[in-house]
N, C-alpha and C. Protein backbone atom coordinates (compact mmCIF):
# COMPACT_ATOMS: atom_id res chain seq x y z
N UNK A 1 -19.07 4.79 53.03
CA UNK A 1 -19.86 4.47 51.85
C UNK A 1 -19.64 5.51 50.76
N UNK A 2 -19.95 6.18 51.14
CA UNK A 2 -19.36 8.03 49.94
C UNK A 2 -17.86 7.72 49.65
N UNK A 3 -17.28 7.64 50.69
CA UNK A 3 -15.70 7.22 50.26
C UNK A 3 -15.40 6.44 48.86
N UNK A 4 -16.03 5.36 49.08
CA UNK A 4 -15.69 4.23 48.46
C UNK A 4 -16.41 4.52 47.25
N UNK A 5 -17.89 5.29 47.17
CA UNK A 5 -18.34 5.15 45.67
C UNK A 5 -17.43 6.47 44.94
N UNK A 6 -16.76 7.37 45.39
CA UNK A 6 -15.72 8.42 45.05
C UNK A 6 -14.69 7.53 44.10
N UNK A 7 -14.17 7.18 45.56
CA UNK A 7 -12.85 5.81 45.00
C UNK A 7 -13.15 5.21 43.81
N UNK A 8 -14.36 4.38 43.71
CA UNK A 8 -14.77 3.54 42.96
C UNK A 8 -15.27 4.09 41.02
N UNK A 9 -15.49 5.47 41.43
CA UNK A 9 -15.75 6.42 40.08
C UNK A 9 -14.49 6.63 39.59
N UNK A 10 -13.79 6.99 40.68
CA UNK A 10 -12.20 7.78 40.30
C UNK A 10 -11.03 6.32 39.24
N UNK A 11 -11.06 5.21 39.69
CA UNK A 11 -11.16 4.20 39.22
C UNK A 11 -11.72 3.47 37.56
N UNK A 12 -12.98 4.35 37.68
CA UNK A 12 -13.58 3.66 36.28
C UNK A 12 -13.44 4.72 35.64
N UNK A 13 -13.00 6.30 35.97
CA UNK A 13 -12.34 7.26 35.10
C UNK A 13 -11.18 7.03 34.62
N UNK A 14 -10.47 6.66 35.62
CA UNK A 14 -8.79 5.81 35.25
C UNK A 14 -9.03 5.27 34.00
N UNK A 15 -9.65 4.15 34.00
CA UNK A 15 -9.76 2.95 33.20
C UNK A 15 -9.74 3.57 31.99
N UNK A 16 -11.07 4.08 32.26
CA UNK A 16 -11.60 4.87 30.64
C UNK A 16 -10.95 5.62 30.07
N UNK A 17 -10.10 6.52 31.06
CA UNK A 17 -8.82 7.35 30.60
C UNK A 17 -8.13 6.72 29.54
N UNK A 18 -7.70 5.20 30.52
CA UNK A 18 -5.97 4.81 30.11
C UNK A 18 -6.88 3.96 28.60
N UNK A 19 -7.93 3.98 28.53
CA UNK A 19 -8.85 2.22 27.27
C UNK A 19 -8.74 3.72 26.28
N UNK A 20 -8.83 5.08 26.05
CA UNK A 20 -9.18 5.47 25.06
C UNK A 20 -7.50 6.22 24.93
N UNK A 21 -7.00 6.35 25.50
CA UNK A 21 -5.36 6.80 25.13
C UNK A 21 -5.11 6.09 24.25
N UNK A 22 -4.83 4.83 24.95
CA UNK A 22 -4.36 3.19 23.88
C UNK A 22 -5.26 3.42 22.52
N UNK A 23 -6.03 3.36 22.44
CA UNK A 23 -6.72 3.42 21.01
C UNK A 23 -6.45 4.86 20.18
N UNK A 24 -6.24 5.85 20.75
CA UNK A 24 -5.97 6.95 19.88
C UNK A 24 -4.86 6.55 19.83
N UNK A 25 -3.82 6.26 20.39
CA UNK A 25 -2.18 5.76 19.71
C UNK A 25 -1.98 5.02 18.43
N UNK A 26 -2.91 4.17 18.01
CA UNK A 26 -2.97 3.11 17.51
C UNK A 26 -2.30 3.68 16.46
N UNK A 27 -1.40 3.26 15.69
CA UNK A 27 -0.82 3.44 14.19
C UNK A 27 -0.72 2.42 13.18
N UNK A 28 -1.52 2.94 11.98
CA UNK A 28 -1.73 2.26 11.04
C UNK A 28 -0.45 1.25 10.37
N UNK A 29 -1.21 0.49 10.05
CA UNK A 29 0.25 -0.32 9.65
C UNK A 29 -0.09 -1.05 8.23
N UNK A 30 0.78 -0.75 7.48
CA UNK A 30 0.42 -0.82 5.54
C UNK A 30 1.46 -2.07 5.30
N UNK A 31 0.45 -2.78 4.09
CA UNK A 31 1.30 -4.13 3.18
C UNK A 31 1.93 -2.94 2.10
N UNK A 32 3.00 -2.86 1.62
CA UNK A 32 3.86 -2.34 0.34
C UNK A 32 3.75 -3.32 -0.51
N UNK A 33 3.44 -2.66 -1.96
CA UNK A 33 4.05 -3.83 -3.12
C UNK A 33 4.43 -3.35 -3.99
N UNK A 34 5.33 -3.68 -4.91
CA UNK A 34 6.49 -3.14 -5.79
C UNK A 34 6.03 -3.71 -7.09
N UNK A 35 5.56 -2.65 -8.12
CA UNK A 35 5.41 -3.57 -9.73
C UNK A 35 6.07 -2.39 -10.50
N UNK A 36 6.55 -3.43 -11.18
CA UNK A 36 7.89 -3.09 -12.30
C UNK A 36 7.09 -2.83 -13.67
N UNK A 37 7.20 -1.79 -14.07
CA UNK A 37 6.62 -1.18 -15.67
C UNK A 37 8.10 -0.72 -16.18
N UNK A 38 8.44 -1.51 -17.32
CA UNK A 38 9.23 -1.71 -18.76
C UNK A 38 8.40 -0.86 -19.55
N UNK A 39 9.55 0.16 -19.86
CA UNK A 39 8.48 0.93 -21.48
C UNK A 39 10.17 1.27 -22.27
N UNK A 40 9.27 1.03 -23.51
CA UNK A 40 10.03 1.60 -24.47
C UNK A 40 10.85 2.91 -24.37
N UNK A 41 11.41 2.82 -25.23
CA UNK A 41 12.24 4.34 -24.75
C UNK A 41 11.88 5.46 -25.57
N UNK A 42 12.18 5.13 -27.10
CA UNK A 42 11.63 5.77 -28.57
C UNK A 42 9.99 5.44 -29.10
N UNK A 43 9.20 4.75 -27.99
CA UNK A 43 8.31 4.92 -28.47
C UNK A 43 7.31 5.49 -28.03
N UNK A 44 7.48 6.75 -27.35
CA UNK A 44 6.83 7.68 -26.31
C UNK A 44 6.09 6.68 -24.86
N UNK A 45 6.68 5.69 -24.11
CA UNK A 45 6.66 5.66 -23.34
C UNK A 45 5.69 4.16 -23.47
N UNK A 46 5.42 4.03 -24.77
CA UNK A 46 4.39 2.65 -24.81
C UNK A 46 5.14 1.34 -23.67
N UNK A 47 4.33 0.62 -22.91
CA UNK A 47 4.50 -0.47 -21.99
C UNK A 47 5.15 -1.68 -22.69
N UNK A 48 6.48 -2.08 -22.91
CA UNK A 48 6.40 -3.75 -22.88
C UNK A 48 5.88 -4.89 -22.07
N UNK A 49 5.74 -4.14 -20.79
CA UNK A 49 5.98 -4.98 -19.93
C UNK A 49 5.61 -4.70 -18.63
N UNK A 50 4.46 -5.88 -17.35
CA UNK A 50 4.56 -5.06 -16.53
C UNK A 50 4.82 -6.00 -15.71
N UNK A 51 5.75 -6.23 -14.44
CA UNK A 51 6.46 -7.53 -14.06
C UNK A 51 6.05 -7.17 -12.18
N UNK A 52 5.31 -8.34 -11.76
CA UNK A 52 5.42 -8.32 -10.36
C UNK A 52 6.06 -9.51 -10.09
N UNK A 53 6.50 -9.42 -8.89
CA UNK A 53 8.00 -10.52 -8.10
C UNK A 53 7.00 -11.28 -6.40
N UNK A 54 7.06 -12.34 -6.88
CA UNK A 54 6.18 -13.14 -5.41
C UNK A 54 6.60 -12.50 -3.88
N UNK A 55 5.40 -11.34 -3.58
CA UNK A 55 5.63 -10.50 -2.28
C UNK A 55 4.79 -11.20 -1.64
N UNK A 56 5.34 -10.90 0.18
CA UNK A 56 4.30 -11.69 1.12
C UNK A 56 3.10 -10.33 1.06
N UNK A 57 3.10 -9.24 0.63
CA UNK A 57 1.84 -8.49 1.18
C UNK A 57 0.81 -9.21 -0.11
N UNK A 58 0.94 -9.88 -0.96
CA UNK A 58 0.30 -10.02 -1.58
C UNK A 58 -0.79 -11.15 -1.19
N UNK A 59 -0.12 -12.04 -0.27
CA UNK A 59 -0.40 -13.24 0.60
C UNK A 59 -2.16 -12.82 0.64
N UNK A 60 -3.47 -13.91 0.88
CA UNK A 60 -4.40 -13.75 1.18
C UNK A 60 -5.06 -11.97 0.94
N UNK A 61 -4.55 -12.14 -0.13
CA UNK A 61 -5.57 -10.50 -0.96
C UNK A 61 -6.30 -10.92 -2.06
N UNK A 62 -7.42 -10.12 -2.42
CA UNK A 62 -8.00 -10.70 -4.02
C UNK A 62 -7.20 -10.37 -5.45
N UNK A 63 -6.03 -9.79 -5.09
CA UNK A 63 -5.52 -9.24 -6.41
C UNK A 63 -4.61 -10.64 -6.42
N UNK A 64 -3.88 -10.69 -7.77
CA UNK A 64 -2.61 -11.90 -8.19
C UNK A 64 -1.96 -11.33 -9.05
N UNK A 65 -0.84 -11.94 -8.79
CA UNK A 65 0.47 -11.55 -10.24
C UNK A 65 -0.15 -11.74 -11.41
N UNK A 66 -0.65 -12.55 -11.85
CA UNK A 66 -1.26 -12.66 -13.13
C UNK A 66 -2.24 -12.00 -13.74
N UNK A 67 -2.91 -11.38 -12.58
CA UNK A 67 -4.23 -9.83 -13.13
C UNK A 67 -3.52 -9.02 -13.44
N UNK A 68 -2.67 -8.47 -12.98
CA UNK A 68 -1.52 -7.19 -12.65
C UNK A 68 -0.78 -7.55 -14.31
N UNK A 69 0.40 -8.45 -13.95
CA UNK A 69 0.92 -8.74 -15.23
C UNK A 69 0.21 -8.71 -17.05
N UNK A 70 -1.40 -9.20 -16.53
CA UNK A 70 -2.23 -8.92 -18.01
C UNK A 70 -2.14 -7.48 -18.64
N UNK A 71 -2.46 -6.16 -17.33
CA UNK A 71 -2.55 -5.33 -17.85
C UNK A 71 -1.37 -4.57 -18.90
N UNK A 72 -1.92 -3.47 -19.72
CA UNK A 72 -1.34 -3.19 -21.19
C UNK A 72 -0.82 -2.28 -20.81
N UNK A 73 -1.18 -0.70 -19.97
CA UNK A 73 -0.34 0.52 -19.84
C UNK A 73 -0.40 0.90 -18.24
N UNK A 74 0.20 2.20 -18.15
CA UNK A 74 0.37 2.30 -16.33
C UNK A 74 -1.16 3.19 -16.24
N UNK A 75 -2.18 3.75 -17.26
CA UNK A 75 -3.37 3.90 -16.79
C UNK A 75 -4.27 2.83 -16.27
N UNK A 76 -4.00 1.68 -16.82
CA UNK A 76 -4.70 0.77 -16.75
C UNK A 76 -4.08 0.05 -15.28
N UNK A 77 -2.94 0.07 -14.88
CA UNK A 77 -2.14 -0.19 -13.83
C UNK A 77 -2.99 0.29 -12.36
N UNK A 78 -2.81 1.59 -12.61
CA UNK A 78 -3.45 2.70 -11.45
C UNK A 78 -4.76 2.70 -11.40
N UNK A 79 -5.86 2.19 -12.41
CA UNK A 79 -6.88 2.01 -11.99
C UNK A 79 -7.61 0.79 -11.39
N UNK A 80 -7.08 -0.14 -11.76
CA UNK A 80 -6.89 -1.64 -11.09
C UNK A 80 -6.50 -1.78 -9.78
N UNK A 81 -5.17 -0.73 -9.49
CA UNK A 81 -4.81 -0.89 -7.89
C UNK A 81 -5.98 0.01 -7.38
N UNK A 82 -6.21 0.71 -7.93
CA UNK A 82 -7.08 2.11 -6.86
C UNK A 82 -8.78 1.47 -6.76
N UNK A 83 -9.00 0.69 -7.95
CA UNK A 83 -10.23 0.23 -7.64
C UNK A 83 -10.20 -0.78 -6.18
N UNK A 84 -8.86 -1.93 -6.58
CA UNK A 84 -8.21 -3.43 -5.48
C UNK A 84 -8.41 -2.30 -4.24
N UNK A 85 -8.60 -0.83 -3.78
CA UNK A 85 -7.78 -0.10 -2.77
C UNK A 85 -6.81 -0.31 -2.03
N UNK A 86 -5.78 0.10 -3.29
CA UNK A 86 -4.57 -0.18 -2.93
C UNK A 86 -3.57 1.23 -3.42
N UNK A 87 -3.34 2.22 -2.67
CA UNK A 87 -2.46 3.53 -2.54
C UNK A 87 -1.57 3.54 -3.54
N UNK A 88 -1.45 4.66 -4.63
CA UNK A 88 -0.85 4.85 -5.07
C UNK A 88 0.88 5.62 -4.26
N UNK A 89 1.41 5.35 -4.03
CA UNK A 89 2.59 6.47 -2.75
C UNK A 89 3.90 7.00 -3.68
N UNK A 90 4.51 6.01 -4.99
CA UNK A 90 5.53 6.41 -4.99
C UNK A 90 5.87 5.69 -7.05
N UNK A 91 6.46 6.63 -7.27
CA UNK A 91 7.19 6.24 -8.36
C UNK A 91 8.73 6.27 -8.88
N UNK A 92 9.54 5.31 -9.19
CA UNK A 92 10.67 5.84 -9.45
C UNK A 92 11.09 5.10 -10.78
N UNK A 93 12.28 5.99 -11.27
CA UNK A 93 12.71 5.48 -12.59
C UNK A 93 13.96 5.25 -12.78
N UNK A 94 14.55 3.96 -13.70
CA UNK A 94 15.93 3.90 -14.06
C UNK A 94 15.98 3.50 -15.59
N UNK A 95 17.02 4.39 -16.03
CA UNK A 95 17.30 4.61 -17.45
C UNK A 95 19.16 4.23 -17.15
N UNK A 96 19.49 3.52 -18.31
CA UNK A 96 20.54 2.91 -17.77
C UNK A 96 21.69 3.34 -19.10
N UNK A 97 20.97 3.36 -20.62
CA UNK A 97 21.76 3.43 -21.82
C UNK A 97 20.57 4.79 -22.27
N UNK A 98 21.25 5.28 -23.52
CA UNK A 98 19.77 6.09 -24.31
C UNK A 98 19.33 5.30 -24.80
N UNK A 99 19.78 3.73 -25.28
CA UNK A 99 18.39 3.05 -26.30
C UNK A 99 17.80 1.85 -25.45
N UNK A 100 17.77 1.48 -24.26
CA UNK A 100 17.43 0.84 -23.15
C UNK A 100 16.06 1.31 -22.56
N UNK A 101 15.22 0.14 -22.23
CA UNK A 101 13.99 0.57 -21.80
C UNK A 101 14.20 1.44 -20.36
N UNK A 102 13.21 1.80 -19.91
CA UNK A 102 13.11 2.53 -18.95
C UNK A 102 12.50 1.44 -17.81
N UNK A 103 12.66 1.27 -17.04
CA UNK A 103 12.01 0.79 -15.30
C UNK A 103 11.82 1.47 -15.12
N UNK A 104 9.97 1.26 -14.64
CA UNK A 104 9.59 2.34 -13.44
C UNK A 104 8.96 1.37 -12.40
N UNK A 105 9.50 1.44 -10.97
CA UNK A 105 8.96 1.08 -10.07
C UNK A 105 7.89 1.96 -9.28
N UNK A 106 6.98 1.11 -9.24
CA UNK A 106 5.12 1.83 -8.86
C UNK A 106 5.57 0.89 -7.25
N UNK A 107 5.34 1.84 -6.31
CA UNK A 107 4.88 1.37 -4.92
C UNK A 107 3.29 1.32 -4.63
N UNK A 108 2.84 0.74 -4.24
CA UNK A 108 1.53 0.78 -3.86
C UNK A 108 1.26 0.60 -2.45
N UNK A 109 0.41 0.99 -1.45
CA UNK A 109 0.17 0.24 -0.05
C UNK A 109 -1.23 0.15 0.22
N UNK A 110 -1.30 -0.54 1.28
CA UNK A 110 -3.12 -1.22 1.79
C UNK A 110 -2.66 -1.35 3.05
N UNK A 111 -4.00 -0.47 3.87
CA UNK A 111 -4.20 -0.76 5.08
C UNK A 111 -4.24 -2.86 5.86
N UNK A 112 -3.47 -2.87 6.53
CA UNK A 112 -3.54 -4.11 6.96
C UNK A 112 -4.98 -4.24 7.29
């Protein structure tokens, strides 16, 4: 009888062991989305343009291409995603001529 309720503890320590390992492993896993900001070149950086491309992370979220696209500058950009909570992570730029707008690609991510 002692045996077995030993056994039987040693068992539901196992368990509990191996149920909270698995959950501290767990790794987060993020939607990415890519929006394209066009600015002028000579006109200190003013926005033409701010262009998103039909992504699946966008699938079943409250944000849309068409909220995103309304906005006027990249302040107004970054506060829209950060309110949506959606990570600011990354910026990059391509300049291609000197009188050619500038691309800047804004990464953003959200916890799945």
């Amino acid at each position: 009888m002692k045996t077995s309720m030993i056994t039987a503890l040693w068992c539901t320590v196992f368990l509990l062991f191996i149920t909270f390992e698995s959950i501290s492993q767990d790794i987060p896993t993020y939607d990415y989305l890519e929006v394209i900001v066009i600015q002028k070149v000579n006109n200190s950086g003013k926005v033409k343009r701010i262009k998103v491309e039909e992504q699946q992370s966008l699938e079943g979220k409250q944000i849309t291409i068409k909220q995103i696209e309304k906005l006027e500058n990249t302040s107004d950009l970054l506060n829209f995603m950060n309110t949506a909570n959606w990570e600011f992570v990354d910026r990059q730029s391509v300049v291609s001529e000197e009188n050619d707008p500038v691309w800047m690609s804004y990464i953003f991510r959200k916890k799945k």
